[in-house]
C-alpha atoms as a PDB file:
ATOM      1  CA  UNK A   1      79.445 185.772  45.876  1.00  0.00           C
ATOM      2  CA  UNK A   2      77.479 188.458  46.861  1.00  0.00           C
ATOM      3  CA  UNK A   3      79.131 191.024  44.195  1.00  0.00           C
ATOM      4  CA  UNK A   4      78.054 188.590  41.397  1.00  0.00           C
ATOM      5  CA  UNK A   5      74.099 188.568  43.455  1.00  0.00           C
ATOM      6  CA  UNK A   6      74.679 192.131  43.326  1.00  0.00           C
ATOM      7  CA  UNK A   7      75.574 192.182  39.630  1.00  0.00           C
ATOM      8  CA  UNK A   8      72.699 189.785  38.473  1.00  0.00           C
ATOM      9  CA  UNK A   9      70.430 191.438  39.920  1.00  0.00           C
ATOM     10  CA  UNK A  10      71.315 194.422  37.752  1.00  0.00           C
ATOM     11  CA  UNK A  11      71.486 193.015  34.928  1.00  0.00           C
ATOM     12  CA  UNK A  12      68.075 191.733  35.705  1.00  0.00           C
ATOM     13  CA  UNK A  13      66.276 194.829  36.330  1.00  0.00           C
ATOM     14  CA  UNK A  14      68.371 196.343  33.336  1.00  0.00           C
ATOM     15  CA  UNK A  15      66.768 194.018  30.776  1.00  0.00           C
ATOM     16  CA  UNK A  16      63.370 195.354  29.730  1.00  0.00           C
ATOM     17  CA  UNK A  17      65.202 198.985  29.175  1.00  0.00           C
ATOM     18  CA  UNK A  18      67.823 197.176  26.579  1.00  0.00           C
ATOM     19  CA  UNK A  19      64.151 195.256  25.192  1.00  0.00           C
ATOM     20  CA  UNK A  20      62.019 198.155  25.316  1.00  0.00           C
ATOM     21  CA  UNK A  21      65.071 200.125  23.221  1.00  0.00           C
ATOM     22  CA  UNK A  22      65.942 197.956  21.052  1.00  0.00           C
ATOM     23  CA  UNK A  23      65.161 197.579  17.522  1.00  0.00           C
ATOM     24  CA  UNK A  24      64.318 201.624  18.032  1.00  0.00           C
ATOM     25  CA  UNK A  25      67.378 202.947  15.717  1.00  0.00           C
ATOM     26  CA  UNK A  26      69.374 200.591  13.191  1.00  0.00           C
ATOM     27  CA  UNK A  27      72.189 201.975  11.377  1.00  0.00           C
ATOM     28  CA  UNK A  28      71.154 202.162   7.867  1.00  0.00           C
ATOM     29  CA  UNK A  29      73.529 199.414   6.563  1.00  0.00           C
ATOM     30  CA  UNK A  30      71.680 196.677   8.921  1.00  0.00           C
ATOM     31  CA  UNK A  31      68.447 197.418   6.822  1.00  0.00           C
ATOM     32  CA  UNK A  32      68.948 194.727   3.775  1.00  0.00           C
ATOM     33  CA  UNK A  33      67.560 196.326   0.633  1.00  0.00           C
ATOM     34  CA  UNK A  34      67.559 194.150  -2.066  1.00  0.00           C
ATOM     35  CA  UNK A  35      65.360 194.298  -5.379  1.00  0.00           C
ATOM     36  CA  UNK A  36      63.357 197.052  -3.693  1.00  0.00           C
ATOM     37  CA  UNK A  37      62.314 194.929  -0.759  1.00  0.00           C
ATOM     38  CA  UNK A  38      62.927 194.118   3.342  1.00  0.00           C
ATOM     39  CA  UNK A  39      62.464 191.087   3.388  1.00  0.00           C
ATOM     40  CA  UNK A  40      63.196 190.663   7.394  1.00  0.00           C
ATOM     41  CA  UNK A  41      60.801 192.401   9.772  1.00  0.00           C
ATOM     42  CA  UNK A  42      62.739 195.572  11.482  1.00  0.00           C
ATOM     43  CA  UNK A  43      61.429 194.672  14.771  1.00  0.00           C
ATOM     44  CA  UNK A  44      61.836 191.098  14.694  1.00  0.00           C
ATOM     45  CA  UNK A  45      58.033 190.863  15.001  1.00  0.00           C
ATOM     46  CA  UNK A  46      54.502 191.010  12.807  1.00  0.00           C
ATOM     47  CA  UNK A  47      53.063 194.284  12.413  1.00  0.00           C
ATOM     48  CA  UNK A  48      49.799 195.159  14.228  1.00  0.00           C
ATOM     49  CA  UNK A  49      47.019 197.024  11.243  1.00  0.00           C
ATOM     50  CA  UNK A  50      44.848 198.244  13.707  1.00  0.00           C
ATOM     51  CA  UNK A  51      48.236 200.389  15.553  1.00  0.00           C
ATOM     52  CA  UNK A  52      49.410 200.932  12.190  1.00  0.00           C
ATOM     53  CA  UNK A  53      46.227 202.534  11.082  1.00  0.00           C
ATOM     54  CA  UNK A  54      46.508 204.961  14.124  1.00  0.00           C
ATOM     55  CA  UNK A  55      50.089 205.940  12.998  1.00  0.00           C
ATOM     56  CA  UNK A  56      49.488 206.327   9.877  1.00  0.00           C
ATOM     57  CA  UNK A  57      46.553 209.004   9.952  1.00  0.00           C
ATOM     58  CA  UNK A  58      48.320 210.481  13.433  1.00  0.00           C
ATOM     59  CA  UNK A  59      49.671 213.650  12.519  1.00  0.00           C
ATOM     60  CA  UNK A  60      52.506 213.574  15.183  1.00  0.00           C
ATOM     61  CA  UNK A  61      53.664 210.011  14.024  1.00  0.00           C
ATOM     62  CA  UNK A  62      52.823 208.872  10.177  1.00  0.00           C
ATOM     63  CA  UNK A  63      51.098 211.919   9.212  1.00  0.00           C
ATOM     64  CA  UNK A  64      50.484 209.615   6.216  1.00  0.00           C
ATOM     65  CA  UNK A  65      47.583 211.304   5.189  1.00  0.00           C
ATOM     66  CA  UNK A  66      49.152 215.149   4.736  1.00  0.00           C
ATOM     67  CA  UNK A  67      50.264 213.382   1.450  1.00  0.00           C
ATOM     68  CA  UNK A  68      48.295 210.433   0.010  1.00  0.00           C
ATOM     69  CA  UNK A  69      44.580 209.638  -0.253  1.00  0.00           C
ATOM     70  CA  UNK A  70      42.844 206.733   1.507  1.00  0.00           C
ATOM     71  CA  UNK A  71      39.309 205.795   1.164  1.00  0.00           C
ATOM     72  CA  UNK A  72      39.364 203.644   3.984  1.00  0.00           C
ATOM     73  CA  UNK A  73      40.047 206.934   6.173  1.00  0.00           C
ATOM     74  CA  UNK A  74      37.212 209.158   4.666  1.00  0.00           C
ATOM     75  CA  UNK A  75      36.212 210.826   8.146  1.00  0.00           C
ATOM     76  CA  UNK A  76      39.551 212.167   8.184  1.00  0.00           C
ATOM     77  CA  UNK A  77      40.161 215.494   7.209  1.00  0.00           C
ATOM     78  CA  UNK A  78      42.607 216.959   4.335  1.00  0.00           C
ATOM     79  CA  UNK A  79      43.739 214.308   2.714  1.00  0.00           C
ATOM     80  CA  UNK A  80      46.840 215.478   0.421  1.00  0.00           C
ATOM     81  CA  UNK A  81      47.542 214.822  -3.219  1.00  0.00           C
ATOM     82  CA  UNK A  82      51.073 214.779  -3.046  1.00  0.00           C
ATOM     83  CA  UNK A  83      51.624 211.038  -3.498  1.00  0.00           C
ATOM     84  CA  UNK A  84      49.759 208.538  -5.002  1.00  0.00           C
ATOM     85  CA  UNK A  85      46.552 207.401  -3.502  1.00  0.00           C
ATOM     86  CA  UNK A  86      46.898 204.585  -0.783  1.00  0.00           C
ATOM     87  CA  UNK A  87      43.604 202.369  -1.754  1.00  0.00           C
ATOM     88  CA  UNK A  88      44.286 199.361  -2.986  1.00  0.00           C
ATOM     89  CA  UNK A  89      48.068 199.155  -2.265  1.00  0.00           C
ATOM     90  CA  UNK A  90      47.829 196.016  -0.694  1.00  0.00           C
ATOM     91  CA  UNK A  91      47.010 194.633  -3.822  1.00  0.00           C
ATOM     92  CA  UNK A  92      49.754 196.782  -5.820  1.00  0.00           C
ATOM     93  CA  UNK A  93      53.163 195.727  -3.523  1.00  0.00           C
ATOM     94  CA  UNK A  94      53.765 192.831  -1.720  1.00  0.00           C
ATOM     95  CA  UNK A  95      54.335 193.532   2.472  1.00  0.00           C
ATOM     96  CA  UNK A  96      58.132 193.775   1.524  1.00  0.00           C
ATOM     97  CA  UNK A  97      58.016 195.924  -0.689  1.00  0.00           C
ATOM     98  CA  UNK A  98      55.663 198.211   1.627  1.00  0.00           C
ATOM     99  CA  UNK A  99      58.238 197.952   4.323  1.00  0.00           C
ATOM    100  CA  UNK A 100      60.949 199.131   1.842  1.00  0.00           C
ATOM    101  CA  UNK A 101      59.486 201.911   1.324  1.00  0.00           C
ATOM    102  CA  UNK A 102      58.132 202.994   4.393  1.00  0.00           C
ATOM    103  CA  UNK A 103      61.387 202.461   5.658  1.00  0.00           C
ATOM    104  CA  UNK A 104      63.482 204.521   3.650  1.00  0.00           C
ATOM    105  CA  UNK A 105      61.549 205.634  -0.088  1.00  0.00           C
ATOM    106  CA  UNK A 106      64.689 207.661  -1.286  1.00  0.00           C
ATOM    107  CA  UNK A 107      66.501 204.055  -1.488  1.00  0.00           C
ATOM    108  CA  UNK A 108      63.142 202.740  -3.408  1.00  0.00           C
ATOM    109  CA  UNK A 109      62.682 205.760  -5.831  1.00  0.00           C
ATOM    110  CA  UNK A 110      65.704 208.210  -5.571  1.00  0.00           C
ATOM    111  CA  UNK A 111      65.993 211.581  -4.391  1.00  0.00           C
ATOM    112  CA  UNK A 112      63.153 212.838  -6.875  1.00  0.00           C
ATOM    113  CA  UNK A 113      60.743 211.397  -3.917  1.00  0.00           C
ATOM    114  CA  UNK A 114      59.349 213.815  -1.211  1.00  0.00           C
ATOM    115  CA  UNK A 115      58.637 210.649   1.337  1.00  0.00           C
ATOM    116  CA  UNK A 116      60.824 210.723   3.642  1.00  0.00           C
ATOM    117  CA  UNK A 117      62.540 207.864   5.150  1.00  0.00           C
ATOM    118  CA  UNK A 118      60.501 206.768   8.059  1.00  0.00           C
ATOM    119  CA  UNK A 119      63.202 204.456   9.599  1.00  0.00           C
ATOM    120  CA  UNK A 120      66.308 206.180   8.060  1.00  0.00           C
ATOM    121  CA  UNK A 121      69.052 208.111   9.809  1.00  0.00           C
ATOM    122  CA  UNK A 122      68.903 210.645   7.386  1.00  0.00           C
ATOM    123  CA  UNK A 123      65.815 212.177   7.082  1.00  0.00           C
ATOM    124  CA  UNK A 124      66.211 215.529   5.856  1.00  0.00           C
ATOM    125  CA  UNK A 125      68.176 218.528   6.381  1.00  0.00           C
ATOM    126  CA  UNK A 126      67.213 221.433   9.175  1.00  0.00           C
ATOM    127  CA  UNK A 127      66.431 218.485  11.601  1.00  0.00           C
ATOM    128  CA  UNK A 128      65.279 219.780  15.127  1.00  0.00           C
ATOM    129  CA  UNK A 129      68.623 219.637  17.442  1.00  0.00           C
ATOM    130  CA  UNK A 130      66.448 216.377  19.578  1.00  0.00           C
ATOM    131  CA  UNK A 131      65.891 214.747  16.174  1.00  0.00           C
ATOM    132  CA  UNK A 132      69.041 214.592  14.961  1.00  0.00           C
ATOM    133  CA  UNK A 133      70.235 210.657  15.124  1.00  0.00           C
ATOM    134  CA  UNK A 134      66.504 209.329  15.529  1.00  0.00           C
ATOM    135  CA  UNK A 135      64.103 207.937  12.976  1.00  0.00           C
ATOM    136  CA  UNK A 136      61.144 209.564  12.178  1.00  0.00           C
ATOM    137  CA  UNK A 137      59.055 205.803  13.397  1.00  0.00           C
ATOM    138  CA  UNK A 138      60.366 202.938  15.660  1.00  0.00           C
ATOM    139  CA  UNK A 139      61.057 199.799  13.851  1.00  0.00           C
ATOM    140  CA  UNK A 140      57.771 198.307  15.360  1.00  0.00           C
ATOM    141  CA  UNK A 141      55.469 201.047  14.088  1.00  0.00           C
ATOM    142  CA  UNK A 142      56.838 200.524  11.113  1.00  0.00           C
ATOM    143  CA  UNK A 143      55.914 197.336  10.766  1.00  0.00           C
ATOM    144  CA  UNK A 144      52.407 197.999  12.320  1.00  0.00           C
ATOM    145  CA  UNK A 145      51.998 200.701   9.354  1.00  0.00           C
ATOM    146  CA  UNK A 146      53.228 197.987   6.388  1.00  0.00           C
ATOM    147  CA  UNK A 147      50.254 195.855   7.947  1.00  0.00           C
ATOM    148  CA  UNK A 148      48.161 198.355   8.161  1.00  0.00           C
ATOM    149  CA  UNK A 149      48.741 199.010   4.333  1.00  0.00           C
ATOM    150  CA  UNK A 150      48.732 195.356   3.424  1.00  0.00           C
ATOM    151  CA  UNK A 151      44.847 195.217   4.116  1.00  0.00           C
ATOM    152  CA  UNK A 152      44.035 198.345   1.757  1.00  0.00           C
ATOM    153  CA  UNK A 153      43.209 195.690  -1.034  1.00  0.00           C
ATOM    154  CA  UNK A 154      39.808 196.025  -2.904  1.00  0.00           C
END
């Protein structure tokens, strides 16, 4: 009896490590692409814009902004040319369609694409050694960026 208190009691104080890590790294396969959308939220919960504006123009997280334009984000410095500008893509792709491509633009547009895959396994080659296995974004920030994006309508 007291073994299984014992054991409870672990499993108890175990529990919001296992929350707080999950939904951090899915194996590729798990996302469901189909006709260039994720349909299913890759936390299991609604994306906050407000975080998901902070990601995107952070430079350590999204750095979004070293390779698209956004107007809504004018008092933030070099805005890159790279990819095509952000302002009014709220209007231009529905939320799973944003979350498609956030989470993995290589399976969206091919190879030919720079973007890497923000919630894909394989991001790149020359991946720093404590990289290697991780996504570039958690599955929530994700979703906090595709809501972030989803208000960028004119």
């Amino acid at each position: 009896m007291k073994l299984a208190k014992i054991s409870l009691a672990a499993a108890v104080f175990m529990l919001p490590a296992s929350i707080a890590s999950a939904g951090d790294v899915v194996p590729p396969d798990e996302v469901m692409y189909e006709d260039f959308t994720v349909e299913a939220s890759l936390s299991g919960a609604s994306g906050n814009p407000d975080n998901g504006a902070e990601i995107f123009k952070n430079r350590k997280l999204g750095n979004c902004l070293a390779c698209h334009i956004n107007s809504a984000m004018q008092e933030e410095l070099f805005h890159g040319t790279v990819g095509p500008s952000l302002d009014d893509v709220g209007s231009r792709w529905e939320p799973a369609q944003l979350r498609a491509i956030v989470a993995d633009a290589k399976e969206m547009f091919g190879e030919q694409t720079v973007m890497p895959g923000f919630y894909s396994l394989s991001v790149g080659v020359n991946v720093a050694e404590d990289r290697v296995g991780k996504t570039i974004l958690r599955a929530q920030q994700v979703e906090d960026v595709v809501a972030y994006l989803a208000t960028l309508k004119e």
